[in-house]
Protein backbone atom coordinates (compact mmCIF):
# COMPACT_ATOMS: atom_id res chain seq x y z
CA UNK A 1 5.50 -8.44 -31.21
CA UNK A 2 7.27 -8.06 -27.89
CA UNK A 3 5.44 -3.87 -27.81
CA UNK A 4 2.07 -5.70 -28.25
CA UNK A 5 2.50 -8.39 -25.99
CA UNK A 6 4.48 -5.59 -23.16
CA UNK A 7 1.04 -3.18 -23.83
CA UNK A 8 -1.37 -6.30 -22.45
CA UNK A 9 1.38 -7.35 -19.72
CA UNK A 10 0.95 -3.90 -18.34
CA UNK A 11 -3.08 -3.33 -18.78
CA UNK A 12 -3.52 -6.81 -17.29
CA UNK A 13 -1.12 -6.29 -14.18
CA UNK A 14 -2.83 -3.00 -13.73
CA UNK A 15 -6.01 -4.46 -13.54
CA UNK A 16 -4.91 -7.24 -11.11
CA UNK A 17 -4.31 -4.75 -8.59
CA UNK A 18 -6.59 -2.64 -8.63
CA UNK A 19 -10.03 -3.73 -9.60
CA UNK A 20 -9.36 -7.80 -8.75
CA UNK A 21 -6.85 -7.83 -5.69
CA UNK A 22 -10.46 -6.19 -3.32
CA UNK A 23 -12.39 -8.99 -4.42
CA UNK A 24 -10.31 -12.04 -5.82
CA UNK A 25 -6.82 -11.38 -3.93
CA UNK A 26 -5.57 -15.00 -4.63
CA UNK A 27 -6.20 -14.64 -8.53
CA UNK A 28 -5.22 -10.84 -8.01
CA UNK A 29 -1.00 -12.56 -7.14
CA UNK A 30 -1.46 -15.23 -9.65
CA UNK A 31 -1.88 -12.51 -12.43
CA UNK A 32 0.58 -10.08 -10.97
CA UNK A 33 3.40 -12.38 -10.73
CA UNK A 34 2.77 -14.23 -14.21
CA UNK A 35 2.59 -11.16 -15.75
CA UNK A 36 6.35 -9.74 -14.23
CA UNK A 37 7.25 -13.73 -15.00
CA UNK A 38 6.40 -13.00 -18.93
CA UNK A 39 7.62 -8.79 -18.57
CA UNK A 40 11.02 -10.73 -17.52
CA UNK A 41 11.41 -12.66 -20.54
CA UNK A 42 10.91 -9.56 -22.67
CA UNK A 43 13.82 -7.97 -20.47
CA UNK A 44 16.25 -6.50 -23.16
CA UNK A 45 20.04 -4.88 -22.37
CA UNK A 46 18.81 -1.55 -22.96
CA UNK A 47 16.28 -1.60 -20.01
CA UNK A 48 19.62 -1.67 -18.11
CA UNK A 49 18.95 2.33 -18.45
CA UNK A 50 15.96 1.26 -16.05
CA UNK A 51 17.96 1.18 -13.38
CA UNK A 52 18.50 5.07 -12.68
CA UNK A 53 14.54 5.07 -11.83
CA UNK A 54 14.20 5.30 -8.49
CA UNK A 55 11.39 3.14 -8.08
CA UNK A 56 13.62 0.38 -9.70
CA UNK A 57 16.97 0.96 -8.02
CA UNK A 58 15.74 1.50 -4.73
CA UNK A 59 13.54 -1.53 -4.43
CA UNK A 60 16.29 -3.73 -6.10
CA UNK A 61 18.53 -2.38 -3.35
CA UNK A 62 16.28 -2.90 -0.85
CA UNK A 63 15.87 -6.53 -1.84
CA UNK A 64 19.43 -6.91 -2.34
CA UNK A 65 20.07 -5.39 1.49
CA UNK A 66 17.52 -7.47 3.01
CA UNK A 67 19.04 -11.20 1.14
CA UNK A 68 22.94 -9.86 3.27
CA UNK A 69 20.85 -9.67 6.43
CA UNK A 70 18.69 -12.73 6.45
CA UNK A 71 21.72 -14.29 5.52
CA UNK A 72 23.70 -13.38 8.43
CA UNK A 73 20.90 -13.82 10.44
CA UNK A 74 20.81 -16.95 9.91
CA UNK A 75 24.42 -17.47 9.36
CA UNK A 76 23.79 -19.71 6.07
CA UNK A 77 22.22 -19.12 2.59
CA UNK A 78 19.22 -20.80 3.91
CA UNK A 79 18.80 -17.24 4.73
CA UNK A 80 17.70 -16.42 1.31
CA UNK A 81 14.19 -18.18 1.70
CA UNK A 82 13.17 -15.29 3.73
CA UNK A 83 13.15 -13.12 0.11
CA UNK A 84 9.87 -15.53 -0.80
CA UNK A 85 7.81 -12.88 0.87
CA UNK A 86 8.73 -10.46 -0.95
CA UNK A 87 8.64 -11.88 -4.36
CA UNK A 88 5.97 -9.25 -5.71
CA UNK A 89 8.52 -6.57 -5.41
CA UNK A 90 10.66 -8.65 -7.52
CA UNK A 91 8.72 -7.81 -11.01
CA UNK A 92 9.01 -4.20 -10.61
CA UNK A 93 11.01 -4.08 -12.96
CA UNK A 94 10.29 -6.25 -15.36
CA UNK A 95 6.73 -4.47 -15.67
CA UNK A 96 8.46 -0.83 -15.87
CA UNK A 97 10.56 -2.11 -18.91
CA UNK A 98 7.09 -3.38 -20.23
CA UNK A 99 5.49 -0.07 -19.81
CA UNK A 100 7.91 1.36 -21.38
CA UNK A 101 8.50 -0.68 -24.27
CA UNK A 102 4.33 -0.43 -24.83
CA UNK A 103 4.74 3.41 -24.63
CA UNK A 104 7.59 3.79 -27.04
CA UNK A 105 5.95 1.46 -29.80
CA UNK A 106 3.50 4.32 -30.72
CA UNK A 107 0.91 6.81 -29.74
CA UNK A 108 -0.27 5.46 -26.15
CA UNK A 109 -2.19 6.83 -23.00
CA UNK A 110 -0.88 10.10 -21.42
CA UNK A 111 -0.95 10.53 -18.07
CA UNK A 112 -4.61 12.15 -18.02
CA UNK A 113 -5.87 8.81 -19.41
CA UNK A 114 -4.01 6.50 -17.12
CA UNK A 115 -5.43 8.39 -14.67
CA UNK A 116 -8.42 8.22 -15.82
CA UNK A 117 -7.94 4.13 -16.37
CA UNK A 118 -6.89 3.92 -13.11
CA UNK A 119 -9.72 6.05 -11.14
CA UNK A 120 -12.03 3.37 -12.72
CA UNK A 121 -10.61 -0.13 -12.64
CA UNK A 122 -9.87 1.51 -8.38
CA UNK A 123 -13.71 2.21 -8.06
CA UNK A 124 -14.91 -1.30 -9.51
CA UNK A 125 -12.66 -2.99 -7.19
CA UNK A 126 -13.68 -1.04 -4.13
CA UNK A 127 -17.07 -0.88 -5.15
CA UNK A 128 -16.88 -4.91 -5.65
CA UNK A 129 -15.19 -4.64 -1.58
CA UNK A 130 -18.21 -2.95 -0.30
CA UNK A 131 -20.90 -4.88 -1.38
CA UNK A 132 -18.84 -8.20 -0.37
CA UNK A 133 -18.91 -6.47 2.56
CA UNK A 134 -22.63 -5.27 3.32
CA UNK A 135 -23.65 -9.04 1.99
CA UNK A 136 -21.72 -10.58 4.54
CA UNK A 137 -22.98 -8.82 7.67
CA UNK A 138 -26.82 -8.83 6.22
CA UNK A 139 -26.60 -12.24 5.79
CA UNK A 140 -24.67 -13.72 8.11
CA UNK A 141 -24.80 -10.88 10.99
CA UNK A 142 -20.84 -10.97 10.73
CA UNK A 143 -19.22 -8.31 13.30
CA UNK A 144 -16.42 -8.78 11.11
CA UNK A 145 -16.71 -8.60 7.20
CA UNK A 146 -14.47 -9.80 4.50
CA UNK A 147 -13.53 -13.13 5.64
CA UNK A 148 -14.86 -14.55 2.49
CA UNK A 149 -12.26 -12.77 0.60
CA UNK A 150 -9.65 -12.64 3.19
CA UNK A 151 -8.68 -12.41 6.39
CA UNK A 152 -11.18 -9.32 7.45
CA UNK A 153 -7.93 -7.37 8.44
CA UNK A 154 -6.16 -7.70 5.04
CA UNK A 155 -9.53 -7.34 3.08
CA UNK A 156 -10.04 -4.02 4.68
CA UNK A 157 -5.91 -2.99 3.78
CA UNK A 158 -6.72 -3.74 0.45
CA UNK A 159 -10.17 -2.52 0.24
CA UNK A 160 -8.51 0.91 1.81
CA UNK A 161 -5.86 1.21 -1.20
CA UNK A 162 -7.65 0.42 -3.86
CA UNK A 163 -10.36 3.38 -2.65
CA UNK A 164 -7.28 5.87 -2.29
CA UNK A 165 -6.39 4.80 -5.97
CA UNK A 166 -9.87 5.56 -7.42
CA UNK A 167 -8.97 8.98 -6.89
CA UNK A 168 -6.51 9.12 -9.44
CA UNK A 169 -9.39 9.69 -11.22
CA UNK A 170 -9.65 12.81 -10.09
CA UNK A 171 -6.11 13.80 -11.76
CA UNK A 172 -7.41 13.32 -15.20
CA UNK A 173 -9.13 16.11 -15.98
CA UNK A 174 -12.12 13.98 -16.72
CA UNK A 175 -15.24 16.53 -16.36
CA UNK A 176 -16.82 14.05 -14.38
CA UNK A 177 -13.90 13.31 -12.39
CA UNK A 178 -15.60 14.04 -8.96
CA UNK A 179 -17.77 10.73 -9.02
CA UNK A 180 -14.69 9.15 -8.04
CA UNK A 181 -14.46 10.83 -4.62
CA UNK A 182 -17.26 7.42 -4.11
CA UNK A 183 -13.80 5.15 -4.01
CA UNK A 184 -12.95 6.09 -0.83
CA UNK A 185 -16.07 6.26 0.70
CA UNK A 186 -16.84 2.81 -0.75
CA UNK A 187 -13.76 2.17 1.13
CA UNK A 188 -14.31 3.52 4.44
CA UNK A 189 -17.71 1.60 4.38
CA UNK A 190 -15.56 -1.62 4.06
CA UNK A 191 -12.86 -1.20 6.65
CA UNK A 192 -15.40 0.09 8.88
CA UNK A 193 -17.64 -3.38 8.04
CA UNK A 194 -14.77 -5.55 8.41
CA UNK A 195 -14.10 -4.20 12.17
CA UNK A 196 -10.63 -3.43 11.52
CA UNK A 197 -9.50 -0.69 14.09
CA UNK A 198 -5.94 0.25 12.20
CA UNK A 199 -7.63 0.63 8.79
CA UNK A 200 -9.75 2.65 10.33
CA UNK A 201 -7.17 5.22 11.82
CA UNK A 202 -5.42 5.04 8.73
CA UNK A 203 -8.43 5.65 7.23
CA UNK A 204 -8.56 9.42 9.06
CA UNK A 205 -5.06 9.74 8.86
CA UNK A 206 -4.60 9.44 5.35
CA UNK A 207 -7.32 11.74 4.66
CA UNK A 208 -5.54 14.58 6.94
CA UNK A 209 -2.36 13.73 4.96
CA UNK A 210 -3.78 14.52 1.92
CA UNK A 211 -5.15 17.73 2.66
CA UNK A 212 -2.13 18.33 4.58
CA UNK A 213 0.41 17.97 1.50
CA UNK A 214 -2.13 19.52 -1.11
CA UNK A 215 -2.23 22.45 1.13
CA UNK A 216 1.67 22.61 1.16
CA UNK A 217 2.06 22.47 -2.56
CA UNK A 218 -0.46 25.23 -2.68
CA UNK A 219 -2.60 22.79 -4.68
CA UNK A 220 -5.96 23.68 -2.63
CA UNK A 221 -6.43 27.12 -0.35
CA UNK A 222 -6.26 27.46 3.25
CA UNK A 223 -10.17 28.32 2.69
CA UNK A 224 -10.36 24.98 1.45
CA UNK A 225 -8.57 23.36 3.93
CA UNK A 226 -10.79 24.56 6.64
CA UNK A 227 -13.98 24.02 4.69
CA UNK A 228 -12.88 20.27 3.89
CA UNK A 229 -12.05 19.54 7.52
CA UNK A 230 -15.46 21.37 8.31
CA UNK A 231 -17.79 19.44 6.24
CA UNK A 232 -15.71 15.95 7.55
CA UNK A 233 -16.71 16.87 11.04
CA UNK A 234 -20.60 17.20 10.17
CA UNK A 235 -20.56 13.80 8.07
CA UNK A 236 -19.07 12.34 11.04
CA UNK A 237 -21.51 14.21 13.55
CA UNK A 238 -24.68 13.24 11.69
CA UNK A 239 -23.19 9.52 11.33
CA UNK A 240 -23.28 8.91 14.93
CA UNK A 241 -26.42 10.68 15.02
CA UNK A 242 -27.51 8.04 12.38
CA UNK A 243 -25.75 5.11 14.38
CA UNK A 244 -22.51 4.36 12.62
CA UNK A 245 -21.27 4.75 16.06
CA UNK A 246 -22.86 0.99 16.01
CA UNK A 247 -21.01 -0.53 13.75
CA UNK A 248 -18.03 -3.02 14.69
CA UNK A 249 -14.95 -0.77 13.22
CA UNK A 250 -15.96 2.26 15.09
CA UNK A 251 -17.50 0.45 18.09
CA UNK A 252 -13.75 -1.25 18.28
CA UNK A 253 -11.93 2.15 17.66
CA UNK A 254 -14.35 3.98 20.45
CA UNK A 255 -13.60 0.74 23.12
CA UNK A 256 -9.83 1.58 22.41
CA UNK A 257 -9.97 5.61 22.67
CA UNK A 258 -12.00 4.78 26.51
CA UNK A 259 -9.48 2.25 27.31
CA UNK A 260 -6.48 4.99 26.43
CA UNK A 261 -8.32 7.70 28.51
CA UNK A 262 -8.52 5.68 31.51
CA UNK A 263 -5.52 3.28 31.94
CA UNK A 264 -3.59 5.11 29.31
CA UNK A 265 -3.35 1.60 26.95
CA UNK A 266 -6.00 -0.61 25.43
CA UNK A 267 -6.72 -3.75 27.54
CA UNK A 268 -8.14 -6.29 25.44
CA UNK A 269 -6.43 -9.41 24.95
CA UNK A 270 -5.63 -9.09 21.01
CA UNK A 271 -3.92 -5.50 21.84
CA UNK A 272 -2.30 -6.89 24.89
CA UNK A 273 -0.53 -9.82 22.85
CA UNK A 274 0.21 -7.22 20.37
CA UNK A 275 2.21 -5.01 22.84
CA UNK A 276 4.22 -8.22 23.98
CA UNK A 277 5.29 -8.82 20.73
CA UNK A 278 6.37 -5.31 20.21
CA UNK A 279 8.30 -5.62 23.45
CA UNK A 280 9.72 -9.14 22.10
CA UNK A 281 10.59 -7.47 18.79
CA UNK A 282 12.62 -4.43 20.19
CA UNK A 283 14.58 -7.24 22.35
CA UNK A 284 15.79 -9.28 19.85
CA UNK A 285 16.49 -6.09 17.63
CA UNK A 286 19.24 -5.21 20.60
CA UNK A 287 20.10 -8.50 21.38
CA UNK A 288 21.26 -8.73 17.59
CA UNK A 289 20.70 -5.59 15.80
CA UNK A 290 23.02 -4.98 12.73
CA UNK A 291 21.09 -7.86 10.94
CA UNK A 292 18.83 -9.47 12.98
CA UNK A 293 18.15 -13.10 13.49
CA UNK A 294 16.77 -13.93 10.07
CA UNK A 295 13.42 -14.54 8.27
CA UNK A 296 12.73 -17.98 10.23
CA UNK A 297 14.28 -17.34 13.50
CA UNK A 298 13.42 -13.99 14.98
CA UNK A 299 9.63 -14.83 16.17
CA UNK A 300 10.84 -17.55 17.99
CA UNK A 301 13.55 -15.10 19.63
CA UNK A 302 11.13 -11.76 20.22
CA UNK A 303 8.58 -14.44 22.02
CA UNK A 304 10.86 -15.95 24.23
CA UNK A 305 12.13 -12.14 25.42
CA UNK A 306 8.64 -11.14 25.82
CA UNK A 307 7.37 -10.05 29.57
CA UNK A 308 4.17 -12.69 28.28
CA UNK A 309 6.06 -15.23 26.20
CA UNK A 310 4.25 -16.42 23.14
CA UNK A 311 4.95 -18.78 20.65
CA UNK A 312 3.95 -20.24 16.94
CA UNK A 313 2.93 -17.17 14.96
CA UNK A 314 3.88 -15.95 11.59
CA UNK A 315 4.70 -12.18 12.17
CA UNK A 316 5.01 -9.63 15.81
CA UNK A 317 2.08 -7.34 13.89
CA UNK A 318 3.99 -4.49 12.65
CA UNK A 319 6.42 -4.35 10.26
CA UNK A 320 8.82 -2.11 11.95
CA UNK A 321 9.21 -4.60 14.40
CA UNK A 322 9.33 -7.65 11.94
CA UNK A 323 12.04 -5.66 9.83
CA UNK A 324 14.22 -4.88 12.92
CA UNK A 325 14.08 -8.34 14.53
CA UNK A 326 14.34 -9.81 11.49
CA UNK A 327 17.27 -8.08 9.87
CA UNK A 328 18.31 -5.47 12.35
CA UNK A 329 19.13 -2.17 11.28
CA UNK A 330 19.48 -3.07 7.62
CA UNK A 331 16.21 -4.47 8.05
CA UNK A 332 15.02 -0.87 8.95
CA UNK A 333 16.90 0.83 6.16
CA UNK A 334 15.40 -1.86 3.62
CA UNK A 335 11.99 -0.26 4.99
CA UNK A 336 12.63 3.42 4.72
CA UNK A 337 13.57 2.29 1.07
CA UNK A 338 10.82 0.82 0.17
CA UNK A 339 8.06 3.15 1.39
CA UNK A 340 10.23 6.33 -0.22
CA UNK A 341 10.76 4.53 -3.90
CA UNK A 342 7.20 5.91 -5.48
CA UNK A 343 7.67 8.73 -3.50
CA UNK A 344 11.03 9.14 -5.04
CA UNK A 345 10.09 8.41 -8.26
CA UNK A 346 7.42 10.77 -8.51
CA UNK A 347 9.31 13.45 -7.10
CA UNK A 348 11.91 13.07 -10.01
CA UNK A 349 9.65 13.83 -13.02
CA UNK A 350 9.07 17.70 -13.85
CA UNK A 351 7.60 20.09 -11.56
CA UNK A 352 4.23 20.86 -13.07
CA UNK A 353 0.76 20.65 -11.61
CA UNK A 354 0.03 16.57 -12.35
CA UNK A 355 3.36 16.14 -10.40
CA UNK A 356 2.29 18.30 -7.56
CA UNK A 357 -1.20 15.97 -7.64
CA UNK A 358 0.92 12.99 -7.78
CA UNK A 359 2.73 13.39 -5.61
CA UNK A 360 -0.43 14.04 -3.12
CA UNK A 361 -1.46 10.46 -4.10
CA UNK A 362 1.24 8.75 -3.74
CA UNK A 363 2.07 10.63 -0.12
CA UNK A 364 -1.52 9.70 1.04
CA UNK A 365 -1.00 5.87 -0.03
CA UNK A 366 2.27 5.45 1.60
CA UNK A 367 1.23 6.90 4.72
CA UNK A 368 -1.83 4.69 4.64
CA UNK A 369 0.37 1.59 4.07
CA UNK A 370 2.64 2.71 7.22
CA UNK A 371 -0.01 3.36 9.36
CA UNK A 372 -1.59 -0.11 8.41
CA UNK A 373 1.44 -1.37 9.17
CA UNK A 374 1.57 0.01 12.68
CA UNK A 375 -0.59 -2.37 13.79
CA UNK A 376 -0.30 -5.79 11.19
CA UNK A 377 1.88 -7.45 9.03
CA UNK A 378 1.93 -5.70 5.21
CA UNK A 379 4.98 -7.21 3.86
CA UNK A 380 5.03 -10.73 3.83
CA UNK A 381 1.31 -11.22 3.56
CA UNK A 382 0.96 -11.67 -0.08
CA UNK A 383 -2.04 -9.93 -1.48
CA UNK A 384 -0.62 -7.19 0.89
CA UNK A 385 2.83 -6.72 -0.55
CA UNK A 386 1.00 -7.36 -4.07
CA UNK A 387 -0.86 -4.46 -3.51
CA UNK A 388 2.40 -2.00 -2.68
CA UNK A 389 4.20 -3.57 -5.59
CA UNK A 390 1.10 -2.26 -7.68
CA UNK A 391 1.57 1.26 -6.39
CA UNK A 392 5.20 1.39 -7.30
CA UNK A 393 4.61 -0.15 -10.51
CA UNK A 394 1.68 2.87 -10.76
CA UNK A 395 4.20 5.65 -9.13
CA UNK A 396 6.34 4.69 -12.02
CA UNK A 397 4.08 4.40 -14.51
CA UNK A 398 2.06 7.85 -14.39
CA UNK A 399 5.57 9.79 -13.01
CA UNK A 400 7.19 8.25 -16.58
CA UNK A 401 3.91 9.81 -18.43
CA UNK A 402 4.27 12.88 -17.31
CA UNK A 403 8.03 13.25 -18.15
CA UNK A 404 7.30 12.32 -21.33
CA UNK A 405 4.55 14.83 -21.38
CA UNK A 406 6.66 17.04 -20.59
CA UNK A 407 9.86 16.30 -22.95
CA UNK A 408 7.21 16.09 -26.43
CA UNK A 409 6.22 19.86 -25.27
CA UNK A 410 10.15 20.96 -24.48
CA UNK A 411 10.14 19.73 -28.53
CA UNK A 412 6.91 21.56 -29.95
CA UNK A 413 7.87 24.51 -28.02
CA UNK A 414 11.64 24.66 -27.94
């Protein structure tokens, strides 16, 4: 009973976040977290053993890290309210043990298939993202798509990972694997739609990365290194010539690059409030910065240090800065935790070829999420941090398939 009911706790988280959270974020949470709700009722004493994962241990120590410094940032356990933003991190766990219970019951999907799985449910959601998005601007002339779904800014973060994801497809083996190279196209179309310029750079920068660390783990030649970056350059030459150079995302990217080559910083007012509250952020970071002035405090404290003071918003618009004002340098090492658990995880399973193309995945994601968050909020928004507790939950997932893999052929060909 509890093997049956951990196999549909998995399948339906994994949907969630990956072909829902694009198009139905809010129902996308409600899912995730009621299904690590139910995975932590089935929590036994031997998933205990759980705990050596690194995608478990180092998110439970990052959560555990970040409770000390929002409480003595805000010198009282009132502190502790702060950890509501990141209660989709909380159920990685709890889905782990599920996933593993459901593969240990019997004969399940290797890591080929979840691949495959996953490279499907990735391209329905992202597919489902771009036509919300074309819809909106041909019927409502929108310069900035996706605010039907979302704030246009998270739509396109999502939108962006879930078309990254699709390409897990392309790990399976599947001989028509290459149709899923359409997720992150699908992708770019959104983010580009929505007008959002730092999807858009992570957009380019996530596609360098993964060439980049394919081409280190000798996964793809240096031939094909140069012919990838070649053929990017004449899609992106005969889209201008075609007048993507039109559309709001790269319009707003373009205005920026000017703006940089003549004064040396954008100048428009949205950038311009950003950089004060990057400026506020790093002051109250060194006016407290072991741990910060707590989850409810240190906006108030990083606008009134400003050069511009501001006032009343959520978040300072990048999570480095949100993390170090927040909870200081703990804060920062909670971070660095976070973004290198799948990472770490991945890296732990055998060395073999899926590994190697892992690990390429999982790189590229990461470094999207960072770059995202360069510019806005990721943790603490809710379908955001959803959507990273879905990639370590994935990390974890295929990384566990292919050690398994990789112990049943150790045993049929000792």
């Amino acid at each position: 009973m509890a093997a049956s009911l951990s196999k549909i706790v998995i399948l339906i988280s994994i949907v969630a976040i990956s072909a829902m959270a694009p198009v139905a974020p809010e129902a996308a949470n409600v899912i995730w977290l009621a299904s690590g709700l139910t995975g932590l009722f089935l929590l036994r004493r031997k998933d205990v053993a759980l705990l050596r994962r690194p995608v478990v241990w180092m998110s439970l120590a990052a959560l555990s890290l970040m409770a000390i410094a929002y409480v003595a940032g805000s010198r009282s356990l009132g502190g502790l309210i702060g950890l509501v933003y990141f209660v989709p991190l909380f159920v990685i766990w709890p889905l782990m043990a599920a996933a593993k219970r459901a593969a240990a019951a019997g004969p399940g999907l290797g890591s080929g298939q979840w691949s495959l799985l996953l490279g499907v449910l990735g391209l329905c959601g992202v597919a489902g993202a771009a036509v919300i998005a074309i819809n909106e601007v041909a019927t409502t002339m929108t310069e900035r798509a996706g605010g039907t779904v979302a704030n246009p800014i998270h739509f396109a973060d999502v939108a962006l990972l879930a078309g990254a994801l699709s390409t897990a497809g392309l790990l399976s083996g599947n001989r028509a694997r290459y149709v899923f190279l359409l997720g992150p196209v699908l992708a770019l179309g959104a983010v580009i739609l929505s007008g959002t310029r730092g999807a858009v750079v992570a957009a380019a920068v996530m596609l360098l990365t993964a060439i980049a660390v394919a081409a280190m783990l000798r996964l793809i030649s240096l031939k094909a290194v140069l012919l990838l970056i070649g053929s990017f350059v004449v899609v992106g030459v005969v889209g201008a010539l075609l007048g993507a150079s039109q559309l709001s995302g790269i319009q707003r990217v373009l205005a920026d690059f000017g703006d940089v080559v003549r004064t040396g910083l954008p100048t428009d007012h949205s950038t311009s409030l950003r950089l004060q509250m990057y400026l506020g952020g790093l002051r109250a970071f060194m006016q407290s910065p072991i741990y910060g002035h707590g989850p409810m405090d240190f906006t108030s404290v990083a606008g009134a240090l400003a050069d511009t003071p501001f006032q009343n918003v959520p978040h300072l618009h990048n999570d480095l800065a949100d993390f170090a004002a927040s909870a200081g340098i703990i804060g920062l090492v909670v971070y660095a935790l976070l973004m290198l658990a799948p990472i770490a995880e991945v890296a732990s399973a055998p060395a073999s070829r899926a590994k190697y193309e892992l690990l390429v995945l999982v790189i590229t994601l990461v470094t999207g999420f960072v770059v995202m968050g360069l510019t806005n909020a990721m943790f603490g928004i809710l379908n955001v941090t959803t959507s990273y507790a879905g990639l370590s939950v994935i990390a974890g997932l295929l990384a566990g398939s292919i050690t398994n893999e990789h112990q049943v052929g150790r045993l049929q060909n000792p």
